[in-house]
Protein backbone atom coordinates (compact mmCIF):
# COMPACT_ATOMS: atom_id res chain seq x y z
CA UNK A 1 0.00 0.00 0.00
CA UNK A 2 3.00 1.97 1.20
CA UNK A 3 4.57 1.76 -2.35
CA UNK A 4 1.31 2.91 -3.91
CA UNK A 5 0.67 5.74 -2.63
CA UNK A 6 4.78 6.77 -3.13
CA UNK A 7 4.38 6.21 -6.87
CA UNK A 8 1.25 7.91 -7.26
CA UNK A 9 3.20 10.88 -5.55
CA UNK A 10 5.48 11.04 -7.45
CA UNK A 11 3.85 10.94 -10.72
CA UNK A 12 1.49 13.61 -9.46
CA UNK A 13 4.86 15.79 -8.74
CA UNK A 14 5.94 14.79 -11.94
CA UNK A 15 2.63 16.01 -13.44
CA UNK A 16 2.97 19.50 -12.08
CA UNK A 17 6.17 19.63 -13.14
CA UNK A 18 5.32 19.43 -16.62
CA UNK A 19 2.63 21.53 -16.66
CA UNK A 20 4.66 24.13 -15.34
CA UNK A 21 4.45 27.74 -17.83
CA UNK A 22 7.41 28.55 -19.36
CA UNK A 23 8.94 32.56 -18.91
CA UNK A 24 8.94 34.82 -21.72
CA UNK A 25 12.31 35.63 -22.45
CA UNK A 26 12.91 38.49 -25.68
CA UNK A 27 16.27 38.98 -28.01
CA UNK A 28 17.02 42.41 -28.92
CA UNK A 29 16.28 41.20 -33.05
CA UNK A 30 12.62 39.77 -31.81
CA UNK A 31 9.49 40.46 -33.94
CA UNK A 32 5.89 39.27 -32.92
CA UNK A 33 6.51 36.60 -36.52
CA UNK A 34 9.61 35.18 -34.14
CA UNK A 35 7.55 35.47 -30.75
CA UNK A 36 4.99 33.44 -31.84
CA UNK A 37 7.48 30.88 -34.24
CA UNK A 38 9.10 30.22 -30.55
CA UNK A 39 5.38 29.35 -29.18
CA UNK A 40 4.54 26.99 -31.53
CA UNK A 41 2.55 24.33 -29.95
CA UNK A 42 1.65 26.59 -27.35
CA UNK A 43 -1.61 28.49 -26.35
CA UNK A 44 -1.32 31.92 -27.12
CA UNK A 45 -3.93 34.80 -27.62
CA UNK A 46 -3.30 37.55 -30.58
CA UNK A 47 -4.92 40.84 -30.16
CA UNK A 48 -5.50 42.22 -33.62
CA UNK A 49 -5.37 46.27 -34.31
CA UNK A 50 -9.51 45.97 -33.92
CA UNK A 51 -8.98 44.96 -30.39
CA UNK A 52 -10.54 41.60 -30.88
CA UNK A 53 -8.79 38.85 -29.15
CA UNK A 54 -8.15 35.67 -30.80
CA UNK A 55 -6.93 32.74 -28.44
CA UNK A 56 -5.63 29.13 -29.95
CA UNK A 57 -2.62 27.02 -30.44
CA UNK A 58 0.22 28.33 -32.55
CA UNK A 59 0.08 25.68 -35.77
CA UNK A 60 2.29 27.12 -37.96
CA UNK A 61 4.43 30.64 -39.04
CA UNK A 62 5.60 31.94 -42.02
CA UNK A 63 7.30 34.94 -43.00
CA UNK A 64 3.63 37.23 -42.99
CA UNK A 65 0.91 34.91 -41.59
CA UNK A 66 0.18 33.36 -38.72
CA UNK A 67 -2.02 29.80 -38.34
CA UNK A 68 -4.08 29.44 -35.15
CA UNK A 69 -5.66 26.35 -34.28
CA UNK A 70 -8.31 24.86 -32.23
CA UNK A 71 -9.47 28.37 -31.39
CA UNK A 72 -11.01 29.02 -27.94
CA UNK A 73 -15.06 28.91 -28.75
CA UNK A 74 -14.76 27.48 -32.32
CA UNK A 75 -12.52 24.34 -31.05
CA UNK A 76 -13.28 23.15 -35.33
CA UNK A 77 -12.02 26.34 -36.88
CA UNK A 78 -8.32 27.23 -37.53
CA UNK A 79 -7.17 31.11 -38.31
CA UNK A 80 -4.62 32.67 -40.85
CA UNK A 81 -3.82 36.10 -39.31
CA UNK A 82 -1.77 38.84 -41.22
CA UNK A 83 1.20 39.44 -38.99
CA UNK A 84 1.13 42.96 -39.28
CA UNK A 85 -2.08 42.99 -38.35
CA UNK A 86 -1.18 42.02 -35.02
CA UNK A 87 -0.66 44.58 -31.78
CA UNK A 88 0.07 41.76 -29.28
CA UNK A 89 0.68 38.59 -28.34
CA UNK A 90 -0.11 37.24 -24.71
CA UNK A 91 1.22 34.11 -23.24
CA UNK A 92 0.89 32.53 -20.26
CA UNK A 93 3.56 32.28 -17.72
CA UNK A 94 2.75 31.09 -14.90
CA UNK A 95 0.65 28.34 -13.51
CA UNK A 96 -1.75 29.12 -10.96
């Protein structure tokens, strides 16, 4: 029983550890285009010149578009976004 509950601990620290945020760390050459190449995979959320927010994983980057996927409230629908159209990019770094 002993050796149960010690394995389930430390899978559940293991867990945590993984789902741990990474920091946000900027070069002096950084664009957004770079920014969001280095989240790929990640959840991010784009706020466009309108002010609308667009959340979803980072799928793919070129050298003037962005693909978002599996966006937040339309989980079916991907995104191409214009990377000049883009005013920020906000990523989570820290896990609560």
């Amino acid at each position: 029983m002993k050796q149960g509950i010690l394995i389930a601990a430390v899978l559940g620290s293991t867990i945590n550890v993984a789902a741990t945020a990474e920091p946000l760390i900027l070069g002096q050459d950084d664009t957004i285009g770079k920014v969001l190449a280095a989240q790929k995979g990640k959840k991010v959320t784009i706020r466009l010149g309108s002010g609308e927010d667009l959340s979803g994983t980072v799928k793919e980057v070129t050298g003037s578009l962005v693909q978002l996927s599996e966006l937040s409230g339309k989980e079916f629908y991907d995104a191409v976004i214009a990377l000049q159209g883009i005013t920020a990019v906000i990523v989570r770094v820290k896990t609560p």
